[in-house]
Protein backbone atom coordinates (compact mmCIF):
# COMPACT_ATOMS: atom_id res chain seq x y z
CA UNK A 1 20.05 13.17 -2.01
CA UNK A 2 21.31 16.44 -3.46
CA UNK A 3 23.53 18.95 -2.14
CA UNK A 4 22.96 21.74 0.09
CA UNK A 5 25.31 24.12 1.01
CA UNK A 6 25.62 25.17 4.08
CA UNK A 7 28.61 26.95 6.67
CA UNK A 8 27.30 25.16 9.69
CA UNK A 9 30.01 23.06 11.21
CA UNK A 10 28.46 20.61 13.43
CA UNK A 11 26.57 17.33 13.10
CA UNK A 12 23.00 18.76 11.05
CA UNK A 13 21.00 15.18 12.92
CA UNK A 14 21.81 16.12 16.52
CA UNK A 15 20.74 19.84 16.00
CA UNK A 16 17.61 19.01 14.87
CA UNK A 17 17.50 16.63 17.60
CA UNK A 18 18.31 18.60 20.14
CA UNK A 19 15.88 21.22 18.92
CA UNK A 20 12.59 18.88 18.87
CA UNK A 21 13.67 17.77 22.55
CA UNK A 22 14.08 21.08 24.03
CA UNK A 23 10.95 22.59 22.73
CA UNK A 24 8.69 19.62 23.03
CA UNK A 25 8.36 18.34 26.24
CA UNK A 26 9.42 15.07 27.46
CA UNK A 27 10.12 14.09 23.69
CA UNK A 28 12.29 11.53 21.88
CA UNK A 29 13.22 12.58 18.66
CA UNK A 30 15.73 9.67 15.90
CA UNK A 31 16.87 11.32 12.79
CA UNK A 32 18.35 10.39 10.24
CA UNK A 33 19.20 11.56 6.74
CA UNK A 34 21.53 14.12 5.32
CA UNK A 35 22.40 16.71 2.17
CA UNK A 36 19.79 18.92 3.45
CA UNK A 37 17.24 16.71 3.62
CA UNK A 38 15.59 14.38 6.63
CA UNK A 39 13.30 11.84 8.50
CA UNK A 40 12.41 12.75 11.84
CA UNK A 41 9.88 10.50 13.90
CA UNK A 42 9.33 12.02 16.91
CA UNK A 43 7.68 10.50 20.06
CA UNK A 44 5.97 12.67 23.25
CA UNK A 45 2.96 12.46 25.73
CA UNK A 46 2.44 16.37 24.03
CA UNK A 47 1.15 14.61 21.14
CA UNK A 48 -1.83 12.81 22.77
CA UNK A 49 -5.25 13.92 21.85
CA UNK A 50 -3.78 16.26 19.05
CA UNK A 51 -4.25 15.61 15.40
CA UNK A 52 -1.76 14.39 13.11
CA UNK A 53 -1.04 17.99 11.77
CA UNK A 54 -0.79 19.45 15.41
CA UNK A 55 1.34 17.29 16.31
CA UNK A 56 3.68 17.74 13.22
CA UNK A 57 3.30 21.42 13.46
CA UNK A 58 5.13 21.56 16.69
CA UNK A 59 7.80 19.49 15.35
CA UNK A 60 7.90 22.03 12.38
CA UNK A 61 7.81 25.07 15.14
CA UNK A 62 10.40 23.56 17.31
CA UNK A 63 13.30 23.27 13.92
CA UNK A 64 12.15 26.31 12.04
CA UNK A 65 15.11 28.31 12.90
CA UNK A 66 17.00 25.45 11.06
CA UNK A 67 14.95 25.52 7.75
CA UNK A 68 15.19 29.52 7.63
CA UNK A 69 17.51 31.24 4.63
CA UNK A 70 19.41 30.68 1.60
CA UNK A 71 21.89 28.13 3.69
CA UNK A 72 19.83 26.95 5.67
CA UNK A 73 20.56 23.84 7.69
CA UNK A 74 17.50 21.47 6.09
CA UNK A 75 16.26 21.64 2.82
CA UNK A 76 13.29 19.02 3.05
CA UNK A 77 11.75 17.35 6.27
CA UNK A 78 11.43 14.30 3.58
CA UNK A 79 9.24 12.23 6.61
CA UNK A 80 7.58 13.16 9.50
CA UNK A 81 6.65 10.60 12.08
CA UNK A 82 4.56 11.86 15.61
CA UNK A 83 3.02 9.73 18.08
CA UNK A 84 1.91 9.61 21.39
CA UNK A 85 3.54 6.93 23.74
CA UNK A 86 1.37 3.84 24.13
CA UNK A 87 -0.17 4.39 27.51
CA UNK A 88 1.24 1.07 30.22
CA UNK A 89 -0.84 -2.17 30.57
CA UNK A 90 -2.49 -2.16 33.74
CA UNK A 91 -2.27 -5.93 34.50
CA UNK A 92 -4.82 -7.66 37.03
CA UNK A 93 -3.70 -9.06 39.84
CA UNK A 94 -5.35 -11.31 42.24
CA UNK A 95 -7.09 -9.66 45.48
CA UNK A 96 -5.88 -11.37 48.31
CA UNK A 97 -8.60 -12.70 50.68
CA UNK A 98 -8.64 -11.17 54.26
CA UNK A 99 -10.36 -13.13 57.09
C-alpha cells in the first residue's frame, strides 16, 4: 500500500462506512484496507434487479465526497463487492387436515 496524505483525523474505514449506510438504504457495508486505498463489499435489497455497475455506482455516489481533492480521504476503491440479500427460504409445511 502506498502513502496518502491526508489531515483527516478519524478512522478513514468507518467514514466510508458510515457513508455507504446512510445513503443506501437498509445497507451493510465491511471495509477494510488503508493508505488511501480500500475494499468495500457492500450488501442492500437497493441492489436487486440492478446491474453490477448500478449497483457499484451508488456505492461510488454515496463516498464521492471522500475521493474528492488533492488529500483526499481514498486514493483507490481497490475492490468493489455489491449484492442483493439472498431472498428467505419459504419452507413447506404440512396442511393440517380439518374434519
Amino acid at each position: 500500500m502506498s502513502s496518502h496524505p491526508t489531515d483527516y483525523q478519524g478512522s478513514v474505514i468507518d467514514a466510508l462506512r458510515e457513508a455507504i449506510e446512510q445513503q443506501i438504504p437498509n445497507s451493510r457495508a465491511a471495509v477494510n484496507g488503508g493508505g488511501g486505498h480500500f475494499s468495500i463489499e457492500v450488501t442492500s435489497p437497493a441492489f436487486a434487479g440492478r446491474s453490477m455497475l448500478e449497483s457499484q455506482w451508488l456505492v461510488y455516489g454515496a463516498i464521492a465526497h471522500l475521493m474528492e481533492g488533492d488529500a483526499s480521504l481514498v486514493h483507490a476503491v481497490d475492490s468493489l463487492k455489491t449484492r442483493a440479500p439472498s431472498p428467505p427460504l419459504l419452507l413447506e409445511t404440512p396442511l393440517l387436515a380439518s374434519n
